[in-house]
C-alpha atoms as a PDB file:
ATOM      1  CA  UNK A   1      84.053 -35.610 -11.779  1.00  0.00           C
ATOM      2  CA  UNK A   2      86.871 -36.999 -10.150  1.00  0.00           C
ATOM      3  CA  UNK A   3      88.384 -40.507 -11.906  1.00  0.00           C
ATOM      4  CA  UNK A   4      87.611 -43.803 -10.128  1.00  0.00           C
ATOM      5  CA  UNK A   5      90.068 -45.327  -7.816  1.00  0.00           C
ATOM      6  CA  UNK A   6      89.950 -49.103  -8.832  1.00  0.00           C
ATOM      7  CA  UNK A   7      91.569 -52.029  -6.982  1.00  0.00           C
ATOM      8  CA  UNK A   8      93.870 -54.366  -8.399  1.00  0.00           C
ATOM      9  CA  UNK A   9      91.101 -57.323  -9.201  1.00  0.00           C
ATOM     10  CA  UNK A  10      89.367 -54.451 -10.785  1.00  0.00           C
ATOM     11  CA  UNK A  11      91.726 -53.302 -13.016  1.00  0.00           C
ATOM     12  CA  UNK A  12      92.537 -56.582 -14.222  1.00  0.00           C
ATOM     13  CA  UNK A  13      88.526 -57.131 -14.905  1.00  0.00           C
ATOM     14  CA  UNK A  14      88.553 -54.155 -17.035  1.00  0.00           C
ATOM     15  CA  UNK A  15      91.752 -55.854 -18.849  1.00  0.00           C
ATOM     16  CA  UNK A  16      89.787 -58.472 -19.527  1.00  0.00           C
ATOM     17  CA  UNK A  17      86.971 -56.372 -20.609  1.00  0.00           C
ATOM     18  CA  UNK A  18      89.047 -54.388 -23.107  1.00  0.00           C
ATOM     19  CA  UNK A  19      90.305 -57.912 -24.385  1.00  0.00           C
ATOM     20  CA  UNK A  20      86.683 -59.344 -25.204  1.00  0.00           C
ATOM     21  CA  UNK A  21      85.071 -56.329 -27.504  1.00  0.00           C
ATOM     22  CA  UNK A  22      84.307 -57.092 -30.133  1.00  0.00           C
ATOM     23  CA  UNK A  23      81.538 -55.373 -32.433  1.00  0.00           C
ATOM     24  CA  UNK A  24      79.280 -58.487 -32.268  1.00  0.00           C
ATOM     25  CA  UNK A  25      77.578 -57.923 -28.686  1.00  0.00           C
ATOM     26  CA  UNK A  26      77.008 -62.063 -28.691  1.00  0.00           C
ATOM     27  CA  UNK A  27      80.433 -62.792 -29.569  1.00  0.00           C
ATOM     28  CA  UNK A  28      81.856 -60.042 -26.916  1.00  0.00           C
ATOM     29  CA  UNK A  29      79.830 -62.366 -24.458  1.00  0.00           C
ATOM     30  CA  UNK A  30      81.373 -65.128 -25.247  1.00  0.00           C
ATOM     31  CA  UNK A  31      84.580 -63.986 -25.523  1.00  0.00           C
ATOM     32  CA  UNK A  32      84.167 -62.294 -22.032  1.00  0.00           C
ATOM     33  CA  UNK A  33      82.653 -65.792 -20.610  1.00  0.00           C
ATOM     34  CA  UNK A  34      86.026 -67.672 -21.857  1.00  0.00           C
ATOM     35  CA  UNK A  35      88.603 -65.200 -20.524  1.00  0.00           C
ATOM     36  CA  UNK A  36      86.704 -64.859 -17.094  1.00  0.00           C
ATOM     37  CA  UNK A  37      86.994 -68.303 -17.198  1.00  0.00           C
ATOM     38  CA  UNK A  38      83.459 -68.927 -16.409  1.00  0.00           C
ATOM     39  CA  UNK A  39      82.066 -72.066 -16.282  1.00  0.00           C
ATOM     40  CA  UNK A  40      78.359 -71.422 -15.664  1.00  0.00           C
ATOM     41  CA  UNK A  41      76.220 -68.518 -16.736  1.00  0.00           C
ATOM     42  CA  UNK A  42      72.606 -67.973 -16.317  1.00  0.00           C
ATOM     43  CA  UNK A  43      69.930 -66.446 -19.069  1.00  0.00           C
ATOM     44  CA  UNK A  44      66.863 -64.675 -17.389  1.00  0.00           C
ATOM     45  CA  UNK A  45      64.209 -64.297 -19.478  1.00  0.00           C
ATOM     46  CA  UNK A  46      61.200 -62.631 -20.254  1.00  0.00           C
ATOM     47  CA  UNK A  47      57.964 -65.540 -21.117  1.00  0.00           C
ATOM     48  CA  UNK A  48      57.699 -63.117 -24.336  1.00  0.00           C
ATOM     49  CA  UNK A  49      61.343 -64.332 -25.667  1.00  0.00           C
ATOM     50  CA  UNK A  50      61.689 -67.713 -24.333  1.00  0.00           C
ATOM     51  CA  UNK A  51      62.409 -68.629 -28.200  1.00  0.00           C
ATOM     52  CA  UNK A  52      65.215 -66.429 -28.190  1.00  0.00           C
ATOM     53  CA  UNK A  53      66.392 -67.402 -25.134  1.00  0.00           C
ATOM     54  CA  UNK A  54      67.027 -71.307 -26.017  1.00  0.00           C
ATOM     55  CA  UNK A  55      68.430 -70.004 -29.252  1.00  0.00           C
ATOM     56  CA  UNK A  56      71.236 -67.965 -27.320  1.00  0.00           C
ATOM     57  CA  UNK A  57      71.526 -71.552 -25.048  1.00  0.00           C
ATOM     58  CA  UNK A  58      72.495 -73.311 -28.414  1.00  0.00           C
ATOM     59  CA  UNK A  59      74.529 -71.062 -29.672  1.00  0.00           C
ATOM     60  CA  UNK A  60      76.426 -70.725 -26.215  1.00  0.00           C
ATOM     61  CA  UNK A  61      76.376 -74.229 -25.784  1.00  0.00           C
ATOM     62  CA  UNK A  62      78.127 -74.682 -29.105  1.00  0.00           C
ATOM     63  CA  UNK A  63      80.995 -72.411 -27.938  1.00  0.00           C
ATOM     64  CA  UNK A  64      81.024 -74.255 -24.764  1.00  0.00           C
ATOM     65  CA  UNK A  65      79.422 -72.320 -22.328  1.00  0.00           C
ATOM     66  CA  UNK A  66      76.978 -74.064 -19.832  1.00  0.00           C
ATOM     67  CA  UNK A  67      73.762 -71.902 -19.979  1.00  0.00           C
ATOM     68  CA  UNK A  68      70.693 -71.832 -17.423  1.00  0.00           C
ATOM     69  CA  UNK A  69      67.559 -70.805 -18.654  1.00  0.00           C
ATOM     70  CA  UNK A  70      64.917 -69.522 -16.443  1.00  0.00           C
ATOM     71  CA  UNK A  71      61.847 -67.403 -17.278  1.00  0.00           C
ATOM     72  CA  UNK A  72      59.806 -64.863 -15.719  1.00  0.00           C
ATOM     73  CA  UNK A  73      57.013 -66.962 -15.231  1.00  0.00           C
ATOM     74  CA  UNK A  74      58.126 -70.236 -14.332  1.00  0.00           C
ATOM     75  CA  UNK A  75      57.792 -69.831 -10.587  1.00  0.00           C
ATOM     76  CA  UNK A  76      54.008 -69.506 -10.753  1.00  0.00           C
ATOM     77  CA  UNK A  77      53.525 -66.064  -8.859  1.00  0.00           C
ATOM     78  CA  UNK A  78      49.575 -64.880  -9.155  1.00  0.00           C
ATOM     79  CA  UNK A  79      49.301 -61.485  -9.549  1.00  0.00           C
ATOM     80  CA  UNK A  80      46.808 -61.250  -6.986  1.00  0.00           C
ATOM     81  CA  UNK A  81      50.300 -62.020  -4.711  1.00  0.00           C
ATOM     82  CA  UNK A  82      50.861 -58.847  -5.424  1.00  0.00           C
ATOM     83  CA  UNK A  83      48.003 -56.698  -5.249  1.00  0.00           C
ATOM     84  CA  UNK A  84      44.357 -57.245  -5.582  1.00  0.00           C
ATOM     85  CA  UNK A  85      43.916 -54.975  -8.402  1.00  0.00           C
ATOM     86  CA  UNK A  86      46.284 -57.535 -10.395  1.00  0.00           C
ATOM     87  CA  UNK A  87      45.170 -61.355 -11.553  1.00  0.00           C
ATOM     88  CA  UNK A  88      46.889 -63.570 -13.872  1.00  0.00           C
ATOM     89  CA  UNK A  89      50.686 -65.348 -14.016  1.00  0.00           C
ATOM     90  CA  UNK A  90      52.780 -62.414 -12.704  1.00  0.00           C
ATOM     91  CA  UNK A  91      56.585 -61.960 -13.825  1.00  0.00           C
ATOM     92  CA  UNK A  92      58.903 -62.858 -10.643  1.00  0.00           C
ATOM     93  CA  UNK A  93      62.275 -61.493 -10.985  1.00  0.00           C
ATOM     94  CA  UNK A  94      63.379 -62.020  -7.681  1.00  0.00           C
ATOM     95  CA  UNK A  95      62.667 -66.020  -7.893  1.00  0.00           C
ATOM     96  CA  UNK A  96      64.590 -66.002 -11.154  1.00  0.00           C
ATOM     97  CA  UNK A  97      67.379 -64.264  -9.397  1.00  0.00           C
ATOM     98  CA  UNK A  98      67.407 -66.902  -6.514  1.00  0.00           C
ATOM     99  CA  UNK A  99      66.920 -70.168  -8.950  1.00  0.00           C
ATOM    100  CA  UNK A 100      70.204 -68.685 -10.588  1.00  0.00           C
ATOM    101  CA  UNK A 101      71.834 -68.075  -7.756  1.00  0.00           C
ATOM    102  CA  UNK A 102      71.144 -71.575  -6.418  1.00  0.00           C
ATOM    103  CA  UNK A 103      72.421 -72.531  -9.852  1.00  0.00           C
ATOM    104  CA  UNK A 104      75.658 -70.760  -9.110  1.00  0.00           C
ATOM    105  CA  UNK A 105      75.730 -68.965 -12.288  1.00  0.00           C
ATOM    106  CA  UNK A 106      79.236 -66.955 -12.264  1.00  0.00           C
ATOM    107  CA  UNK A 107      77.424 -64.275 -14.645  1.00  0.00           C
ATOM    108  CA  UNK A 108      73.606 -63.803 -15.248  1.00  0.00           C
ATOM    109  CA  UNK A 109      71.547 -62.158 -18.537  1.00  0.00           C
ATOM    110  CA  UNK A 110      69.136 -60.037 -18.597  1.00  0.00           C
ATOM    111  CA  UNK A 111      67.411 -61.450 -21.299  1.00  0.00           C
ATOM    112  CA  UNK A 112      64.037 -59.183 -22.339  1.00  0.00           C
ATOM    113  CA  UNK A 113      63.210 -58.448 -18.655  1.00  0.00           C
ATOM    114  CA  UNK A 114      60.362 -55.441 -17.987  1.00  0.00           C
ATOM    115  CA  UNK A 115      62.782 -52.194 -16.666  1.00  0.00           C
ATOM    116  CA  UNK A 116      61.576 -52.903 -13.350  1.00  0.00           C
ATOM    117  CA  UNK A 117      61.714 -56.329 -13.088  1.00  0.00           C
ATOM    118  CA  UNK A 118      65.325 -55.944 -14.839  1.00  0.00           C
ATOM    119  CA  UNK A 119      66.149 -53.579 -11.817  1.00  0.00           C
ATOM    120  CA  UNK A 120      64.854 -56.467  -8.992  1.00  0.00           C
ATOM    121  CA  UNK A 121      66.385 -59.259 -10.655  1.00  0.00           C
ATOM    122  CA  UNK A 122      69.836 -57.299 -10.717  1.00  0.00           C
ATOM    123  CA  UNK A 123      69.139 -56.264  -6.934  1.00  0.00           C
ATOM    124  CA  UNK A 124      68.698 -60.206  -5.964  1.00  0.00           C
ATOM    125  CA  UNK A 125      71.412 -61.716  -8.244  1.00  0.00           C
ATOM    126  CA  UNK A 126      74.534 -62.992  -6.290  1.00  0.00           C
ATOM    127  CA  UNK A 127      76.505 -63.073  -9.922  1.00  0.00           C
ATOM    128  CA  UNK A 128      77.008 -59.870 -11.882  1.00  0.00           C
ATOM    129  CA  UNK A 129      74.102 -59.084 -14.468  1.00  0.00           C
ATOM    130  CA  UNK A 130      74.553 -57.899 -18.114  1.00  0.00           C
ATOM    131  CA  UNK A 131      71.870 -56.879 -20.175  1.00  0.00           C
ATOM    132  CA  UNK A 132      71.672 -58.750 -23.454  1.00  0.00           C
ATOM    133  CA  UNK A 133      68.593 -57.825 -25.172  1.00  0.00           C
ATOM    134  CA  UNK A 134      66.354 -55.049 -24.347  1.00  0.00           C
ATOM    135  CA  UNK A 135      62.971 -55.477 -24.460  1.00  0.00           C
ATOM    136  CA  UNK A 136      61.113 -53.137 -26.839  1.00  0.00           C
ATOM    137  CA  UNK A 137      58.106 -54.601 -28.806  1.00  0.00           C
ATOM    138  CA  UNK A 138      57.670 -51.311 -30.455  1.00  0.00           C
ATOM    139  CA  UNK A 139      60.707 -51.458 -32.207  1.00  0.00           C
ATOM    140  CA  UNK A 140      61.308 -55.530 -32.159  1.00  0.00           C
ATOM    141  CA  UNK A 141      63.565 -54.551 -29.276  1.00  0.00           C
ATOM    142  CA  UNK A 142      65.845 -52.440 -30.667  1.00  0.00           C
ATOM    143  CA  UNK A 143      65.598 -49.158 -28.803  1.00  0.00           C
ATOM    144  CA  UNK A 144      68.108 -47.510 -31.089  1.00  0.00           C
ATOM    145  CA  UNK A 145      65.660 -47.102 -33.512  1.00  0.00           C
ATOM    146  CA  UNK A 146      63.873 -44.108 -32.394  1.00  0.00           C
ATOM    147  CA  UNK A 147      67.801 -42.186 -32.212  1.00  0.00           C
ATOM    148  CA  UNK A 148      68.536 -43.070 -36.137  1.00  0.00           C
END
C-alpha cells in the first residue's frame, strides 16, 4: 500500500482533525464543528431514535451549534413506491439527504440510519457525513459488544 498523496486543504483538515479528538465521540464533534468553523450541521435520523436525536440538538445547541433534524420518515414515502411486495411508511434516505442539503448543512450525521439507507443518504449528501450512532437494537446500538 502506497501512502496517500493529500493536497494542501487536506492536510490542513486532518490538522484540524488531530486537534478535535478527544475520547468523548460527542465532544470530538463538537470540537471538530467549532474549529471547522461550521455554522450549520444536519442530524439524519432513524424514526426509531428521534428521542435521541433532539437530545443531541440540545446538547449541540447548548454549545452553539445550529442543528437540523430530519428523520427517515418524515417525507412520507409508501413502501409500495418501492416495490409491491412492500406497504407501510418506508425510510427515505435520499429525501433526508436533499432536505439537508437544501438546508445547507456544512456537515451531516448519520444518526441510527439502516446500513443501506446510511450508504444512500451518504451517496446524496452535498456536505460530508459522519456516523454518530450506529444502529444496533441487539446490543442498544453498541456494536462493540459482541468484540468484548
Amino acid at each position: 500500500m502506497e501512502k496517500g498523496i493529500y493536497t494542501q486543504e487536506d492536510k490542513e483538515f486532518m490538522c484540524l482533525t488531530n486537534q478535535s479528538r478527544n475520547p468523548s465521540r460527542i465532544k470530538e464533534l463538537v470540537n471538530f464543528v467549532k474549529l471547522n468553523g461550521y455554522h450549520k450541521i444536519g442530524i439524519a435520523s432513524c424514526f426509531s431514535v428521534k428521542d435521541i436525536a433532539e437530545k443531541l440538538k440540545q446538547l449541540l445547541a447548548e454549545e452553539g451549534i445550529d442543528a437540523v433534524i430530519v428523520n427517515c420518515k418524515e417525507s412520507g414515502l409508501d413502501a409500495s413506491e418501492l416495490s409491491a411486495e412492500l406497504s407501510g411508511a418506508s425510510c427515505d434516505p435520499k429525501s433526508q439527504a436533499q432536505y439537508l442539503n437544501e438546508q445547507k448543512t456544512e456537515l451531516n450525521i448519520n444518526f441510527g440510519l439502516c446500513l443501506g439507507h446510511g450508504i444512500l443518504f451518504q451517496k446524496y449528501s452535498k456536505a460530508p457525513v459522519t456516523t454518530l450512532l450506529v444502529k444496533d437494537a441487539c446490543h442498544q446500538h453498541n456494536i462493540m459488544e459482541n468484540f468484548a
